[in-house]
N, C-alpha and C. Protein backbone atom coordinates (compact mmCIF):
# COMPACT_ATOMS: atom_id res chain seq x y z
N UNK A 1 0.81 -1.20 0.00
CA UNK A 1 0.00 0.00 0.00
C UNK A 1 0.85 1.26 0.00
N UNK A 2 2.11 1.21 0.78
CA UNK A 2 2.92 2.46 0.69
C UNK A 2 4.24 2.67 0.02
N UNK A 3 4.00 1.40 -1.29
CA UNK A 3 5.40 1.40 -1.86
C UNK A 3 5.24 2.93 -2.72
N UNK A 4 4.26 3.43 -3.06
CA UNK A 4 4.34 4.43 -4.62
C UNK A 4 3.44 5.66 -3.63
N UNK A 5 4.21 6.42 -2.61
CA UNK A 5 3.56 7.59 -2.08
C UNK A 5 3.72 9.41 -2.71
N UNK A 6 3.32 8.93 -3.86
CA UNK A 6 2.78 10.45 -4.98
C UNK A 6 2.39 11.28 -4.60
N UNK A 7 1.49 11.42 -3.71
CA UNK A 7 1.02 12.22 -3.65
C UNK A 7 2.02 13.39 -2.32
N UNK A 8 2.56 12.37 -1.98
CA UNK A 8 3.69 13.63 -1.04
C UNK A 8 4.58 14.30 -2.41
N UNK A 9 4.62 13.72 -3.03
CA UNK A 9 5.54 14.22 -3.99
C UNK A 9 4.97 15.12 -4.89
N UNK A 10 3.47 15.45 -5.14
CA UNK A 10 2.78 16.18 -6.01
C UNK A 10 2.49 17.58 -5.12
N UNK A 11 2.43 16.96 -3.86
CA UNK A 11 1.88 18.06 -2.21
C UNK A 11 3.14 19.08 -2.58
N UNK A 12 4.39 18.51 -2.33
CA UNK A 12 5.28 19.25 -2.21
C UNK A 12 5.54 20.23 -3.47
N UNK A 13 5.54 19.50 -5.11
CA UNK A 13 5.79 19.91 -6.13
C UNK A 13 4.77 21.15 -6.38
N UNK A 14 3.24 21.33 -5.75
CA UNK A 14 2.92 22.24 -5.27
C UNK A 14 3.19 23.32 -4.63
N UNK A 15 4.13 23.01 -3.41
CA UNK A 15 4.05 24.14 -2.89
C UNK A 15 5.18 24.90 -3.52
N UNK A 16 6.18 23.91 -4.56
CA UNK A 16 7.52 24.78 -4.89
C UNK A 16 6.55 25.37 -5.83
N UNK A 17 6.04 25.28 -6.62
CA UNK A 17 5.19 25.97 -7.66
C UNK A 17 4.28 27.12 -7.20
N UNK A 18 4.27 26.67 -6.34
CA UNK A 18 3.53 28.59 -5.45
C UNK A 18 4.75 29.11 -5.35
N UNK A 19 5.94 28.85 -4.72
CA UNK A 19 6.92 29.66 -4.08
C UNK A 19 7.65 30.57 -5.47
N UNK A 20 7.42 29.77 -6.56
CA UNK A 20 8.11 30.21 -7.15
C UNK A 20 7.21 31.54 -8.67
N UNK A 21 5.65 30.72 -8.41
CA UNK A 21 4.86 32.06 -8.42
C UNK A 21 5.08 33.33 -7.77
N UNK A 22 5.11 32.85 -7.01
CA UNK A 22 5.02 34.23 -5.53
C UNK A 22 6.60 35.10 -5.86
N UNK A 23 7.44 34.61 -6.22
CA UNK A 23 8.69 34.82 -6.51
C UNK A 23 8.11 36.05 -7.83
N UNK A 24 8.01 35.29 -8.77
CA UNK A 24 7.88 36.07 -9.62
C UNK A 24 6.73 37.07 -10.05
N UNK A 25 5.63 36.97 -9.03
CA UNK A 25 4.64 38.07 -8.74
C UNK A 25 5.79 39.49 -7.97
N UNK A 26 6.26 38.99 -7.29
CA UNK A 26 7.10 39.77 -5.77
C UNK A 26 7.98 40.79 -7.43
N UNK A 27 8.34 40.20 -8.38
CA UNK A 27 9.83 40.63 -8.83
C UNK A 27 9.03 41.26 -9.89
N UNK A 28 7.55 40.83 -10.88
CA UNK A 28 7.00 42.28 -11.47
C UNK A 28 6.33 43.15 -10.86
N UNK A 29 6.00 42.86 -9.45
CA UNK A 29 5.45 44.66 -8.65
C UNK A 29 6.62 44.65 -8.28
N UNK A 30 8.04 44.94 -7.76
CA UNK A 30 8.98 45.46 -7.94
C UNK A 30 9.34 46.35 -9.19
N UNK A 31 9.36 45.43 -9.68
CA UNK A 31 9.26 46.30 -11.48
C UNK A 31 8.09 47.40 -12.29
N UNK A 32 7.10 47.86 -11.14
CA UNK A 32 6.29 48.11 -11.96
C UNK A 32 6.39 49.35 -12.41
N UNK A 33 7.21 50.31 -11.85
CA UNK A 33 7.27 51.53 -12.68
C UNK A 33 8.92 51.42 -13.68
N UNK A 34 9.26 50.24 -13.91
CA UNK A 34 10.69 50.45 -14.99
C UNK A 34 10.42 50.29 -16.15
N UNK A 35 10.61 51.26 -16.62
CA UNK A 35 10.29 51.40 -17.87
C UNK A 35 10.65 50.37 -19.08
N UNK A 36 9.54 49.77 -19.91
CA UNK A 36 10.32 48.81 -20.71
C UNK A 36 10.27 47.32 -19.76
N UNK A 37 9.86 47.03 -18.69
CA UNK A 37 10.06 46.04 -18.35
C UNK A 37 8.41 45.59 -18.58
N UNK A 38 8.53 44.17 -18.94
CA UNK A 38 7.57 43.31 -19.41
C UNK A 38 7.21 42.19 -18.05
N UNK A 39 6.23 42.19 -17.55
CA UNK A 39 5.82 41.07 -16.80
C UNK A 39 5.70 39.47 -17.48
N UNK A 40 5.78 38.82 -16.22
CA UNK A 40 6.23 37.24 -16.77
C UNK A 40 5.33 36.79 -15.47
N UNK A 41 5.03 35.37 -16.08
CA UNK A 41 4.00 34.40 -15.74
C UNK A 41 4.19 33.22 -15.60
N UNK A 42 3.87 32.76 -14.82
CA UNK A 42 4.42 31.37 -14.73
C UNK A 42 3.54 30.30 -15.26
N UNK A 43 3.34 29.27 -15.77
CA UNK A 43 2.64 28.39 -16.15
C UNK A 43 1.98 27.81 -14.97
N UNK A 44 0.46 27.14 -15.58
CA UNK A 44 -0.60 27.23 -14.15
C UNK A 44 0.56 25.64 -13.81
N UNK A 45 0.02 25.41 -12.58
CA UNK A 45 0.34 23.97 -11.50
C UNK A 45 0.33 22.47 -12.39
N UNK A 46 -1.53 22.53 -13.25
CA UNK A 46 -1.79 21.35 -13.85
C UNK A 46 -1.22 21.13 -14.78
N UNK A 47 -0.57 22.27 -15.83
CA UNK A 47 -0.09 21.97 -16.96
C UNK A 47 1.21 21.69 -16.43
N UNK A 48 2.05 22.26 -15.53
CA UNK A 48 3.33 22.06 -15.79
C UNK A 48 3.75 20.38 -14.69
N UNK A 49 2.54 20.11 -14.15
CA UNK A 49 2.25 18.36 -13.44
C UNK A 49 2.39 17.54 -15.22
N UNK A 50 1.43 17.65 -15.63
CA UNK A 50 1.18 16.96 -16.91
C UNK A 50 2.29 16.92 -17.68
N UNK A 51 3.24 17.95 -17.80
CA UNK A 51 3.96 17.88 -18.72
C UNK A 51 5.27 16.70 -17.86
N UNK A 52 5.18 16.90 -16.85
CA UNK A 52 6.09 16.14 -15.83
C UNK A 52 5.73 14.86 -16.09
N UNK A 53 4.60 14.54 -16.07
CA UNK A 53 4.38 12.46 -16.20
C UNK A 53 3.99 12.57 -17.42
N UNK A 54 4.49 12.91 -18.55
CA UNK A 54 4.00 12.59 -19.92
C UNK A 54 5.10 12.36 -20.30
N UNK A 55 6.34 12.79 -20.24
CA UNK A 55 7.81 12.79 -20.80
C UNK A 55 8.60 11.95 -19.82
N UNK A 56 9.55 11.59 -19.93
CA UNK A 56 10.66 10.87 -19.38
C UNK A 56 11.41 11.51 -18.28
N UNK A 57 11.64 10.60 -17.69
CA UNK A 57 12.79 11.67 -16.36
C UNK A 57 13.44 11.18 -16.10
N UNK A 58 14.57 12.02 -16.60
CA UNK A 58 16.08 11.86 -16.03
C UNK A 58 16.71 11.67 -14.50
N UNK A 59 17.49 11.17 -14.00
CA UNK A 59 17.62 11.03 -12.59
C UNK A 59 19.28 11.94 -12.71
N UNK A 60 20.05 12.03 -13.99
CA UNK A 60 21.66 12.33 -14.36
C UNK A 60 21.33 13.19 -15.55
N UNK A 61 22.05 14.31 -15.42
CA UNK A 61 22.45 14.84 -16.83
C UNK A 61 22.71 14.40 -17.97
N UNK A 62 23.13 13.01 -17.49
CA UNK A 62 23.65 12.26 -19.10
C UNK A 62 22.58 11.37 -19.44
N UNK A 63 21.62 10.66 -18.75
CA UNK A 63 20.88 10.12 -19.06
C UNK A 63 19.85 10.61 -20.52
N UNK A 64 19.86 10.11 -21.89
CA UNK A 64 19.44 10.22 -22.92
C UNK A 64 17.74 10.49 -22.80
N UNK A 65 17.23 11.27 -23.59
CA UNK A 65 15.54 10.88 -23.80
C UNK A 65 14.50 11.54 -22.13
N UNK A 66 15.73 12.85 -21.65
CA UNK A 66 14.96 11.99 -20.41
C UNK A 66 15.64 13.82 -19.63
N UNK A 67 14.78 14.57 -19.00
CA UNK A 67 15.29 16.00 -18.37
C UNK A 67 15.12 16.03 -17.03
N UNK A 68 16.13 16.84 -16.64
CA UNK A 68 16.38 16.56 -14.79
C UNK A 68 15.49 17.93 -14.18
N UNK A 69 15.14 18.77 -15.46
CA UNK A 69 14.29 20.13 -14.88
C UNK A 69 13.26 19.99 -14.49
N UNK A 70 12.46 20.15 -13.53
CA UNK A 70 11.36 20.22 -13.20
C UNK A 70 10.40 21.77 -13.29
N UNK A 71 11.33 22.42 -13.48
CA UNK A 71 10.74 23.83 -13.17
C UNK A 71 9.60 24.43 -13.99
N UNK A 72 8.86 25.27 -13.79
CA UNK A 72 7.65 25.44 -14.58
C UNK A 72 8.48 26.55 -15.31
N UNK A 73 7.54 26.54 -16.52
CA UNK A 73 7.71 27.67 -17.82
C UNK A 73 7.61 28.80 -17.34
N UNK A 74 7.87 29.62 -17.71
CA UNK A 74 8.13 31.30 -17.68
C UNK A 74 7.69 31.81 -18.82
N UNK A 75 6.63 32.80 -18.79
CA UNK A 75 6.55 33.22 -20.05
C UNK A 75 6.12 34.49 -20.04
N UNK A 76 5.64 35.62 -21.17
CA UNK A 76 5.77 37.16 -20.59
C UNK A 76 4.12 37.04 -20.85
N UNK A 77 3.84 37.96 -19.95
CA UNK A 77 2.30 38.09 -19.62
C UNK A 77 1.67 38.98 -21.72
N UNK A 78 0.53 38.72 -22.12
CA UNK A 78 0.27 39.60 -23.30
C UNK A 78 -0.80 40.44 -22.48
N UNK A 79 -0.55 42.01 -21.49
CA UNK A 79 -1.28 42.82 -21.48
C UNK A 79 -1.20 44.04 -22.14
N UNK A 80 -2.00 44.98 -21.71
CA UNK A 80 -1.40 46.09 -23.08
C UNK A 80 -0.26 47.16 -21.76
N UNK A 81 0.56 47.59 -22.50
CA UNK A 81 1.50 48.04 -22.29
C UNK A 81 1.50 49.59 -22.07
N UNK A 82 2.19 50.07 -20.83
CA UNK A 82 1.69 51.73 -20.67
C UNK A 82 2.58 52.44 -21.58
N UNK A 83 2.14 53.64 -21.46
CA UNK A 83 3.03 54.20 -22.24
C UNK A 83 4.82 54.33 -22.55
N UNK A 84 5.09 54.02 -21.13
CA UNK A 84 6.95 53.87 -21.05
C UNK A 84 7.28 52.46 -20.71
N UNK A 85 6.44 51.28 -21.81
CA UNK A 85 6.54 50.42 -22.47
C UNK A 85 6.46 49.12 -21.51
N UNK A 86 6.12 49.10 -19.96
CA UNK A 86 5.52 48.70 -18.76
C UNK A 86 4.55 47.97 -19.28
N UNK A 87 4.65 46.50 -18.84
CA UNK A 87 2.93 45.67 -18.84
C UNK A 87 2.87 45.10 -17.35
N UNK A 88 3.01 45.89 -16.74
CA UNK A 88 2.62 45.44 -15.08
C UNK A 88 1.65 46.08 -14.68
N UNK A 89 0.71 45.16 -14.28
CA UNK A 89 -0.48 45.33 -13.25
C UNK A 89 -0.75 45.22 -12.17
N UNK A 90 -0.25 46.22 -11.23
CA UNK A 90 -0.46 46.10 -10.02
C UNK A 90 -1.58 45.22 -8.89
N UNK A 91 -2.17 45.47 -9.74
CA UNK A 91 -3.91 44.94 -9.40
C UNK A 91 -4.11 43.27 -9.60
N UNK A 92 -3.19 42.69 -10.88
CA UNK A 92 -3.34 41.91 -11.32
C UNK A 92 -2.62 40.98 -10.37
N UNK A 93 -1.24 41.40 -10.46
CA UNK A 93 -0.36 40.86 -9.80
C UNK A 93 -0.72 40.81 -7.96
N UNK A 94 -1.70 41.42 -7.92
CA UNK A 94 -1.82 41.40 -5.90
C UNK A 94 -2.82 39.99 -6.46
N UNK A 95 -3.57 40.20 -7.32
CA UNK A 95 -4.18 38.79 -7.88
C UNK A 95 -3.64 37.25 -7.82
N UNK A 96 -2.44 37.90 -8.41
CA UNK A 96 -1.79 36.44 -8.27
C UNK A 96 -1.24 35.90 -7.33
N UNK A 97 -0.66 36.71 -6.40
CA UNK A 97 -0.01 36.67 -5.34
C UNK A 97 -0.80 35.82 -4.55
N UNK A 98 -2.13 36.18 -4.44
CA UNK A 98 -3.08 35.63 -3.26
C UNK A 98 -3.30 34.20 -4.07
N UNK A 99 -3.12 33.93 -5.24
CA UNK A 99 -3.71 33.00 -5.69
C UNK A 99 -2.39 32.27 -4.87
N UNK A 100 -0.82 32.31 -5.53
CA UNK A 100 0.03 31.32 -4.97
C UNK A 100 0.05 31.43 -3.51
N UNK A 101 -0.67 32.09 -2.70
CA UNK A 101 -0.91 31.78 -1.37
C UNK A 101 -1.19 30.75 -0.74
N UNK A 102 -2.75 31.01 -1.98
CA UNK A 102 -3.43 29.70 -1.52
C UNK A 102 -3.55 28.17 -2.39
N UNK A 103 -2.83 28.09 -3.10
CA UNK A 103 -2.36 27.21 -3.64
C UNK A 103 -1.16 26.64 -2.59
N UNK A 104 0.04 27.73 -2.22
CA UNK A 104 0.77 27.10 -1.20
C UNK A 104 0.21 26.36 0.46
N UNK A 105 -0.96 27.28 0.17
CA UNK A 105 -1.75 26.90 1.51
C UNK A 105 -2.44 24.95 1.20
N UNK A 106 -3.17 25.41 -0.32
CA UNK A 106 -3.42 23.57 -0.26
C UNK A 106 -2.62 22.92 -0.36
N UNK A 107 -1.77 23.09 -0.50
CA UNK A 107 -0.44 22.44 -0.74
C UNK A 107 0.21 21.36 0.55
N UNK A 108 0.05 22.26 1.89
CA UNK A 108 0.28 21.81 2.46
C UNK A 108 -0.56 21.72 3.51
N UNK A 109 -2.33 21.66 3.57
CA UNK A 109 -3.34 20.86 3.70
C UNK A 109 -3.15 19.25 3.40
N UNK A 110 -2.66 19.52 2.03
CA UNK A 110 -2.75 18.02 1.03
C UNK A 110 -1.42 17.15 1.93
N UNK A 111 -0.75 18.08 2.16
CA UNK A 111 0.62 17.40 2.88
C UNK A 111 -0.24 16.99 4.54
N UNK A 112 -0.11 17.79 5.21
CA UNK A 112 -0.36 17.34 6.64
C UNK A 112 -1.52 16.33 6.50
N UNK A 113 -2.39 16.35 5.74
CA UNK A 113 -3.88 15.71 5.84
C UNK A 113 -3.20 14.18 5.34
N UNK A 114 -2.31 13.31 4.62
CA UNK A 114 -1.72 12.49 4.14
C UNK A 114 -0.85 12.08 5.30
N UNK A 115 -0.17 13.00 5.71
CA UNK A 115 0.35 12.08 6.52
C UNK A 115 -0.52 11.74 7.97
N UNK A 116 -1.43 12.72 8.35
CA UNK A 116 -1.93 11.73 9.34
C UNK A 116 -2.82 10.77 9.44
N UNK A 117 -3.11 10.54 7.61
CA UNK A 117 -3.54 8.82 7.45
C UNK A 117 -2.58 8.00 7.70
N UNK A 118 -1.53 8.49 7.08
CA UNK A 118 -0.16 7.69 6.62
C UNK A 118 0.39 7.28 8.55
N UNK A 119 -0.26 8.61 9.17
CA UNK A 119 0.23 7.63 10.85
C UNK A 119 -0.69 7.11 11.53
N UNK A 120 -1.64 7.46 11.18
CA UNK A 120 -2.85 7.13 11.51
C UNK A 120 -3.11 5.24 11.39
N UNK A 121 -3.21 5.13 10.22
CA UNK A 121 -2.65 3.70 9.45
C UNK A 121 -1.57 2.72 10.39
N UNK A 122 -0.66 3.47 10.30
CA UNK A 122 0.68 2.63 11.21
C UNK A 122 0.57 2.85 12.56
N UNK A 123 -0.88 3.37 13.15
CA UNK A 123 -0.86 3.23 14.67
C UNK A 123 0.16 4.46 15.34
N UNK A 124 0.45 5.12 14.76
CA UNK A 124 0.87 6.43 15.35
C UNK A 124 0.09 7.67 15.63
N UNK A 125 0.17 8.39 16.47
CA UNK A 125 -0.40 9.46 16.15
C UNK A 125 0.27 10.67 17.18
């Protein structure tokens, strides 16, 4: 029953995927009055899960057919752009922020709630 425990591993791959939302929410409201700077987005949670168990995984750099990255895509937001060439949305971005909150928050719901089956099960508690 506890040889293949995924779902700690999806709990966690969650919460790096908020942290690293939140990262890059934090670094375009930093940016939002530089001129010329373009906001970036991170790819949602499900797509960048999917793309993880559809392809091969590497455990070594050298290993053929097969990538050791896990990290989600980066890509630049398409909003319209202010006049001193800025696509940051303040508004948007407090948006997102709260979203990888609470994504980090289920994240580790999904974590604590697992393991106290997982001790629960083995008579611990």
């Amino acid at each position: 029953m506890f040889q293949n425990l995924d779902v700690f591993r999806t709990a966690m791959a969650m919460a790096r995927h908020a942290g690293v939302q939140q990262a890059y929410s934090a670094q375009n409201m930093a940016n939002a009055d530089t001129p010329g700077y373009h906001s970036k987005a991170v790819a949602e949670f499900s797509s960048s899960v999917r793309q993880g168990l559809s392809g091969q995984r590497a455990t070594r750099e050298r290993h053929l057919n097969g990538s050791t990255s896990h990290a989600p895509e980066i890509t630049e937001r398409d909003t319209p752009a202010d006049p001193n060439g800025n696509t940051v949305s303040v508004e948007e971005e407090m948006m997102f922020a709260v979203n990888a909150k609470r994504q980090h928050d289920r994240a580790l719901a999904i974590y604590r709630s697992n393991l106290n089956i997982l001790r629960s099960s083995l008579g611990r508690r």
